[in-house]
C-alpha atoms as a PDB file:
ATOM      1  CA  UNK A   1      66.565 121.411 163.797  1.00  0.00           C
ATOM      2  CA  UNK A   2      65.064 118.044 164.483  1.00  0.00           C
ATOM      3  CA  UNK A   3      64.344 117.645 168.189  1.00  0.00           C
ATOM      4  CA  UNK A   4      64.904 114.174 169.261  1.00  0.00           C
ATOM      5  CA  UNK A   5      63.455 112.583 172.498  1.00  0.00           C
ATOM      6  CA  UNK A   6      63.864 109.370 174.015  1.00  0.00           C
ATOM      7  CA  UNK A   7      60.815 107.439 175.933  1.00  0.00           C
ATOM      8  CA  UNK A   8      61.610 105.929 179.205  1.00  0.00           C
ATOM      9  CA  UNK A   9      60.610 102.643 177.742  1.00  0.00           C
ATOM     10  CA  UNK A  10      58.584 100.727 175.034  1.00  0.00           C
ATOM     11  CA  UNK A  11      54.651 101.747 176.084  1.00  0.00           C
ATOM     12  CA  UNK A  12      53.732 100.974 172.648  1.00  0.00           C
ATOM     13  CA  UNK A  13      53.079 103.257 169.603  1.00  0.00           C
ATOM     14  CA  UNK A  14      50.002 105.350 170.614  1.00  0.00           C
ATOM     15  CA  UNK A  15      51.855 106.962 174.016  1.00  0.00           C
ATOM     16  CA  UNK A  16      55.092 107.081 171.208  1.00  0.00           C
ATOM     17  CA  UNK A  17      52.940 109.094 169.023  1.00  0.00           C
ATOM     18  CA  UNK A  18      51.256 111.089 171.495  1.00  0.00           C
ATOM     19  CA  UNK A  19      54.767 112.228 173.108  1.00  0.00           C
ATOM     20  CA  UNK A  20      55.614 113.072 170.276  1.00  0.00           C
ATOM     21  CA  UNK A  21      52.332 115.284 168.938  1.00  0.00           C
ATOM     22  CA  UNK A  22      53.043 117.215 172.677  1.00  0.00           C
ATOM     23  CA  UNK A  23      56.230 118.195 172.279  1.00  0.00           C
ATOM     24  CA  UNK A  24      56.481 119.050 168.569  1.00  0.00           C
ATOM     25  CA  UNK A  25      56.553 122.106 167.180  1.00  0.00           C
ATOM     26  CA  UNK A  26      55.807 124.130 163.836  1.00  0.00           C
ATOM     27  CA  UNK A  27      52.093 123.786 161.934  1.00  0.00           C
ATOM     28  CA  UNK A  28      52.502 120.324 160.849  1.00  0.00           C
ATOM     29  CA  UNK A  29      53.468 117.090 161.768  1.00  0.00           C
ATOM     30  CA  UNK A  30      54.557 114.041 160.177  1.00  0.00           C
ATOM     31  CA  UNK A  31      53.753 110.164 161.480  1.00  0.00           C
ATOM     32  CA  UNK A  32      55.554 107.463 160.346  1.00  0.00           C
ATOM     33  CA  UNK A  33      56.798 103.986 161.115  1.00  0.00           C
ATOM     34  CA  UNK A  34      60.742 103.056 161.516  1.00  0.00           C
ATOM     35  CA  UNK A  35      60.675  99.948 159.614  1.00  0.00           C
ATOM     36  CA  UNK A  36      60.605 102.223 155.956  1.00  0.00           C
ATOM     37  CA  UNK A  37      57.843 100.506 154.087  1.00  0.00           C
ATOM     38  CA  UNK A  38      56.639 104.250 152.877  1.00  0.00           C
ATOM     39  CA  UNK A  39      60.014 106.255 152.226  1.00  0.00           C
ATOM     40  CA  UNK A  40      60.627 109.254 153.954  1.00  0.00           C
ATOM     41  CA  UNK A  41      60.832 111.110 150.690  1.00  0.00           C
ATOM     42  CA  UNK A  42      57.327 111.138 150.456  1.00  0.00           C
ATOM     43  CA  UNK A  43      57.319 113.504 153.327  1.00  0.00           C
ATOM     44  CA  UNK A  44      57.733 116.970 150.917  1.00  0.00           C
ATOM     45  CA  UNK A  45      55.078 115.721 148.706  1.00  0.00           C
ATOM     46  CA  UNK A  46      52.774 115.477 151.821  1.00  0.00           C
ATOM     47  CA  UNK A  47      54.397 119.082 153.338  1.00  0.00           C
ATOM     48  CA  UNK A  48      53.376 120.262 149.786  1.00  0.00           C
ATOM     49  CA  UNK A  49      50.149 118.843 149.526  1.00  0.00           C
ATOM     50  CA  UNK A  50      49.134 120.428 153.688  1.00  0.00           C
ATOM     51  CA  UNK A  51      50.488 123.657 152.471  1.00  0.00           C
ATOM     52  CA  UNK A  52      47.653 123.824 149.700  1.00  0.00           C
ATOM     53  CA  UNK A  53      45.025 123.432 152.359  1.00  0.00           C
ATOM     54  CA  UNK A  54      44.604 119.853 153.600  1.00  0.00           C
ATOM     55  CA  UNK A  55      44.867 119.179 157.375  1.00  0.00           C
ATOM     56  CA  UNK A  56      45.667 115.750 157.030  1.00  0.00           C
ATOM     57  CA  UNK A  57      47.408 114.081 153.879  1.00  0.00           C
ATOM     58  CA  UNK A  58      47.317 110.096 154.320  1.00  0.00           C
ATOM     59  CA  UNK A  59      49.010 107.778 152.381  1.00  0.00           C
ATOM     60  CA  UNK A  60      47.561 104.633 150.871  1.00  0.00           C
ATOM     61  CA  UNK A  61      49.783 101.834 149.853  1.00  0.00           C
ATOM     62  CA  UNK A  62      49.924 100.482 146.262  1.00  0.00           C
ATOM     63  CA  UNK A  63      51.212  97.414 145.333  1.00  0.00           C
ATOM     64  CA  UNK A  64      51.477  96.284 149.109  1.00  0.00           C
ATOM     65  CA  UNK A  65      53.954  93.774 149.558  1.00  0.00           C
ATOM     66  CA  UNK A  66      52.066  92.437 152.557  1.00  0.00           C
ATOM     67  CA  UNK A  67      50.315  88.976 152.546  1.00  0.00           C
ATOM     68  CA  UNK A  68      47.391  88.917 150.667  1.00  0.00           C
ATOM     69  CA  UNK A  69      45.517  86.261 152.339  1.00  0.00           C
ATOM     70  CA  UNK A  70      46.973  87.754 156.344  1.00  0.00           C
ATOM     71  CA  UNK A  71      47.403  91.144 156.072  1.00  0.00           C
ATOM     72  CA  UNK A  72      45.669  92.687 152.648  1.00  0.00           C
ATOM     73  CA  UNK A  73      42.361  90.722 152.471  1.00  0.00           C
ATOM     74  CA  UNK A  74      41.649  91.374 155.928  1.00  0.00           C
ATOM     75  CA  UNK A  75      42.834  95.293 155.910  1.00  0.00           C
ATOM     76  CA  UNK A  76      40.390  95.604 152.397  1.00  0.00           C
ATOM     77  CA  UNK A  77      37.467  94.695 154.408  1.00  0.00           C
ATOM     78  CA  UNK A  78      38.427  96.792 157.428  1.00  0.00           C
ATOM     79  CA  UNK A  79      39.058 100.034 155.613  1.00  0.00           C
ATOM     80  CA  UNK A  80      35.323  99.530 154.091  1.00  0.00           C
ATOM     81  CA  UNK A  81      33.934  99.219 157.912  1.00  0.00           C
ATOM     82  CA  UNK A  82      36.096 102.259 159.191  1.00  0.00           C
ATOM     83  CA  UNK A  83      34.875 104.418 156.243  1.00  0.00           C
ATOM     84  CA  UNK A  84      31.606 103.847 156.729  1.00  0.00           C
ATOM     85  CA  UNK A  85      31.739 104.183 160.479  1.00  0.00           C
ATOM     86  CA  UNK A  86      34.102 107.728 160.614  1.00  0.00           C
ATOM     87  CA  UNK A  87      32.408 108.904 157.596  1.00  0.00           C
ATOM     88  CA  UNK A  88      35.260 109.809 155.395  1.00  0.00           C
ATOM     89  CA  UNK A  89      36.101 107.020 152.489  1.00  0.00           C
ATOM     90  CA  UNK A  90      39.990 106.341 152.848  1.00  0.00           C
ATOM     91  CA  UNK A  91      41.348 103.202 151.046  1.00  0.00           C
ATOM     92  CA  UNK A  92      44.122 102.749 153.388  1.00  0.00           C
ATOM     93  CA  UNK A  93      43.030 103.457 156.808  1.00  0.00           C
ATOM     94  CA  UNK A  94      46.210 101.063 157.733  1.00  0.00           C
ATOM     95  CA  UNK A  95      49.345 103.467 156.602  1.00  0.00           C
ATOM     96  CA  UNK A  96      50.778 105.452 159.645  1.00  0.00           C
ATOM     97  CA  UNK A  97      52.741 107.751 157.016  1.00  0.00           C
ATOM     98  CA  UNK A  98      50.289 110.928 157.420  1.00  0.00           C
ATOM     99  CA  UNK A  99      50.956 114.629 157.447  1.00  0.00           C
ATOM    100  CA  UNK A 100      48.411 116.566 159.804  1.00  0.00           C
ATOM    101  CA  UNK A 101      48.126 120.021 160.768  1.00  0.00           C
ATOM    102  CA  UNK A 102      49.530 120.864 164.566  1.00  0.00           C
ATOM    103  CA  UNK A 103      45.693 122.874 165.525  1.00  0.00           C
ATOM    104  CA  UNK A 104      44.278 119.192 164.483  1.00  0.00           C
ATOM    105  CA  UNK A 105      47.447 117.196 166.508  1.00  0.00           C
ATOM    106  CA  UNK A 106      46.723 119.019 169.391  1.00  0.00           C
ATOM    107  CA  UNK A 107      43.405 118.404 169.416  1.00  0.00           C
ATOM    108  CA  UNK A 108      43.946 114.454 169.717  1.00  0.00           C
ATOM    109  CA  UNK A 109      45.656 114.845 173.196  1.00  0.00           C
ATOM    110  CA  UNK A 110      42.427 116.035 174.265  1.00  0.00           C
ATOM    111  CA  UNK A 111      41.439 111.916 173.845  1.00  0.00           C
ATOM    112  CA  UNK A 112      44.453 110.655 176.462  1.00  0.00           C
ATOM    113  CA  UNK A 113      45.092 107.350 176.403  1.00  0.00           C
ATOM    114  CA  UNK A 114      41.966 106.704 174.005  1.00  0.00           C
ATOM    115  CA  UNK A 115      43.493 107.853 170.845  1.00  0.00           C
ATOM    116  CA  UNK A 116      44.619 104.652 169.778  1.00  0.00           C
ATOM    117  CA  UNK A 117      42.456 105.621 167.072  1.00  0.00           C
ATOM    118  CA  UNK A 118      44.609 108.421 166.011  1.00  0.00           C
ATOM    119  CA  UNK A 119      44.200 108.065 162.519  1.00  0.00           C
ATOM    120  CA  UNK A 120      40.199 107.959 162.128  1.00  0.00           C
ATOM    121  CA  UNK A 121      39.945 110.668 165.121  1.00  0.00           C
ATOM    122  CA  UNK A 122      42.388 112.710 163.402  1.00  0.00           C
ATOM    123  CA  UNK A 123      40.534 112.559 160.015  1.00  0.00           C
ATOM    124  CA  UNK A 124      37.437 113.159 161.630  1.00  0.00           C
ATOM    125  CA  UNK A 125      38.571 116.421 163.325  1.00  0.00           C
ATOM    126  CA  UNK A 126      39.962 117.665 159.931  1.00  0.00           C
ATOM    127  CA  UNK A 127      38.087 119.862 157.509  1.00  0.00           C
ATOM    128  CA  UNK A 128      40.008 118.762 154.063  1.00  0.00           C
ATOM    129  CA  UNK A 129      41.407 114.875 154.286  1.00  0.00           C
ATOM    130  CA  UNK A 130      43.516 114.001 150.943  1.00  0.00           C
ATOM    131  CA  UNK A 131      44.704 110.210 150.297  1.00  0.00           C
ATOM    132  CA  UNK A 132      47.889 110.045 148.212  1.00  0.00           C
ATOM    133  CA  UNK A 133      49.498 106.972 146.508  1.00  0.00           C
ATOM    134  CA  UNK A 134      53.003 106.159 148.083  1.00  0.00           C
ATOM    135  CA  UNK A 135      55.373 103.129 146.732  1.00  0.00           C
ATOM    136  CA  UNK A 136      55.195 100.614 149.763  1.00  0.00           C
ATOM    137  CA  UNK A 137      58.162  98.194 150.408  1.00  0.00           C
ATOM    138  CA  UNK A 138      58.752  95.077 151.820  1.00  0.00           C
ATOM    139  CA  UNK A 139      60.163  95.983 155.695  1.00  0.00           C
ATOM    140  CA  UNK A 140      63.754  96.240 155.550  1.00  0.00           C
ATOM    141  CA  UNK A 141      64.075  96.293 159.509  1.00  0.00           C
ATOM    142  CA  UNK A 142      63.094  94.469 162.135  1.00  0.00           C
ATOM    143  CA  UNK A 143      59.795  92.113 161.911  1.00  0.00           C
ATOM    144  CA  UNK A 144      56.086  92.613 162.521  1.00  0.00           C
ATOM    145  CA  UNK A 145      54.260  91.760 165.861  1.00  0.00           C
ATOM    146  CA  UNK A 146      50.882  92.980 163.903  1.00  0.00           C
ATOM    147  CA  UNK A 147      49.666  89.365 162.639  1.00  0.00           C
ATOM    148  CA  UNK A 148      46.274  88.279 161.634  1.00  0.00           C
ATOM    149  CA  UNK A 149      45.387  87.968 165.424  1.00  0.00           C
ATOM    150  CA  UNK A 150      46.430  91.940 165.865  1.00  0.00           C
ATOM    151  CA  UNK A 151      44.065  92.545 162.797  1.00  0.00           C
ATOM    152  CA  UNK A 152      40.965  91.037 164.099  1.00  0.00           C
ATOM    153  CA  UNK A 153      41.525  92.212 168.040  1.00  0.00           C
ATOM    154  CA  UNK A 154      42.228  95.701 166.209  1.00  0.00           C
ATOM    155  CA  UNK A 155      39.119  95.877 164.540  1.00  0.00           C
ATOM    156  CA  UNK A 156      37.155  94.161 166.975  1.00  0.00           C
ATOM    157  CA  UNK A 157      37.985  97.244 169.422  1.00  0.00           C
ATOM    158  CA  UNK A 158      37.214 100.099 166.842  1.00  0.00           C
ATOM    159  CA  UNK A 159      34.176  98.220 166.486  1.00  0.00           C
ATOM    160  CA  UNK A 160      32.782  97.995 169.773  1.00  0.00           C
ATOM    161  CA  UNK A 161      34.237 101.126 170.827  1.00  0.00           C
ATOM    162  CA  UNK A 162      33.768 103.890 168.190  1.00  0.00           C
ATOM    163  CA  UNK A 163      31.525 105.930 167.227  1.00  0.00           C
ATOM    164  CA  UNK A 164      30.267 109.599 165.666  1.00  0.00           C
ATOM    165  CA  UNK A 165      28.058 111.402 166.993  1.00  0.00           C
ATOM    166  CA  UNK A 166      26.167 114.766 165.939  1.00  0.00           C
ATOM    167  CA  UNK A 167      27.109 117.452 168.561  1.00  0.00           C
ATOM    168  CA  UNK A 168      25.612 120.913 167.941  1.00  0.00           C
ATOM    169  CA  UNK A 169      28.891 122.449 166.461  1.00  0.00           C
ATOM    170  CA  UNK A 170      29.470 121.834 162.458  1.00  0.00           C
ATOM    171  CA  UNK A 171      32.206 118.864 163.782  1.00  0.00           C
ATOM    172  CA  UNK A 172      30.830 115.048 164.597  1.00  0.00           C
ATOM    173  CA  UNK A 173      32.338 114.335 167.653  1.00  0.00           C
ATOM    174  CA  UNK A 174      34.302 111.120 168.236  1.00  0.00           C
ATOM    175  CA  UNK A 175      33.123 108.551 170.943  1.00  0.00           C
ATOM    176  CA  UNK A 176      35.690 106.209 172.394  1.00  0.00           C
ATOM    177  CA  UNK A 177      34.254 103.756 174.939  1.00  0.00           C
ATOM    178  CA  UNK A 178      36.711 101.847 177.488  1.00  0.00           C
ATOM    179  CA  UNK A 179      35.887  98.769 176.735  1.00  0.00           C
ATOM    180  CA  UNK A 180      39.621  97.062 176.226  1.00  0.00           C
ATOM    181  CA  UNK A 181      39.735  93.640 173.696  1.00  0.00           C
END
């Protein structure tokens, strides 16, 4: 069965997907966004892929039916930064459709209301990261509030904020400042 909670409220989609990493259950879960630009049938083929020893399976959008000049350019030259800064080499550092194993879930509450960087802390806590190519769609529901403005504020704040550092175990540990954009 499917547990199904509601949020008081809209608190935006970091405390919506840290609710939900605290109260799920089994070894893996599943993020993804409502408006159904990756297809929830991608979701076995990501269960699949974590059950042959990934703890996070990402996707990365082909054929984006974004805007080039708003929302791909822009997102090109941000997953280049965030690679180089986490240390891992996604292309997509943008799709919320990812698979990740519960140990590595649980591990992200540890960050509180600093893992707005969910994705990258997530990836950096994992031992095997796969990127898989998903269909993406134009948004069927609902519209974006994550314009060109959202971008730049967005990366601005990973920016300023992130950071790996060596620690003495074989795991970099992720630094999130406070400073807020």
């Amino acid at each position: 069965a499917l547990p199904i909670f509601k949020l008081t409220g809209n608190f935006g989609q970091t405390r919506a997907l840290l609710a939900g990493i605290k109260y799920a259950q089994g070894e893996y879960i599943a993020t993804m966004d409502i408006d159904l630009q990756i297809g929830p049938e991608n979701l076995k083929l990501f269960y699949d892929k974590s059950c042959q020893g990934f703890d996070m399976v990402s996707a990365s959008r082909k054929r984006r039916k974004d805007n080039f000049l708003y929302r791909q350019l822009p997102s090109f030259f941000l997953n280049l930064i965030i690679s180089r800064r986490v240390g891992i080499q996604l292309r997509d550092w943008g799709a919320s459709f990812v698979v990740v194993k519960k140990s590595v879930a649980d591990r992200i509450l540890d960050y509180g209301e600093n893992a707005r960087f969910l994705k990258q802390i997530a990836a950096k806590l994992s031992d095997k990261v796969l990127e898989v190519d998903v269909d993406h769609y134009r948004r069927r529901f609902g519209r974006s509030r994550y314009g060109l403005l959202k971008l730049v504020t967005s990366s601005l704040d990973f920016l300023v904020n992130c950071r790996v550092e060596s620690s003495g175990n074989k795991k970099e540990l992720f630094q999130i400042s406070e400073v807020r954009l």
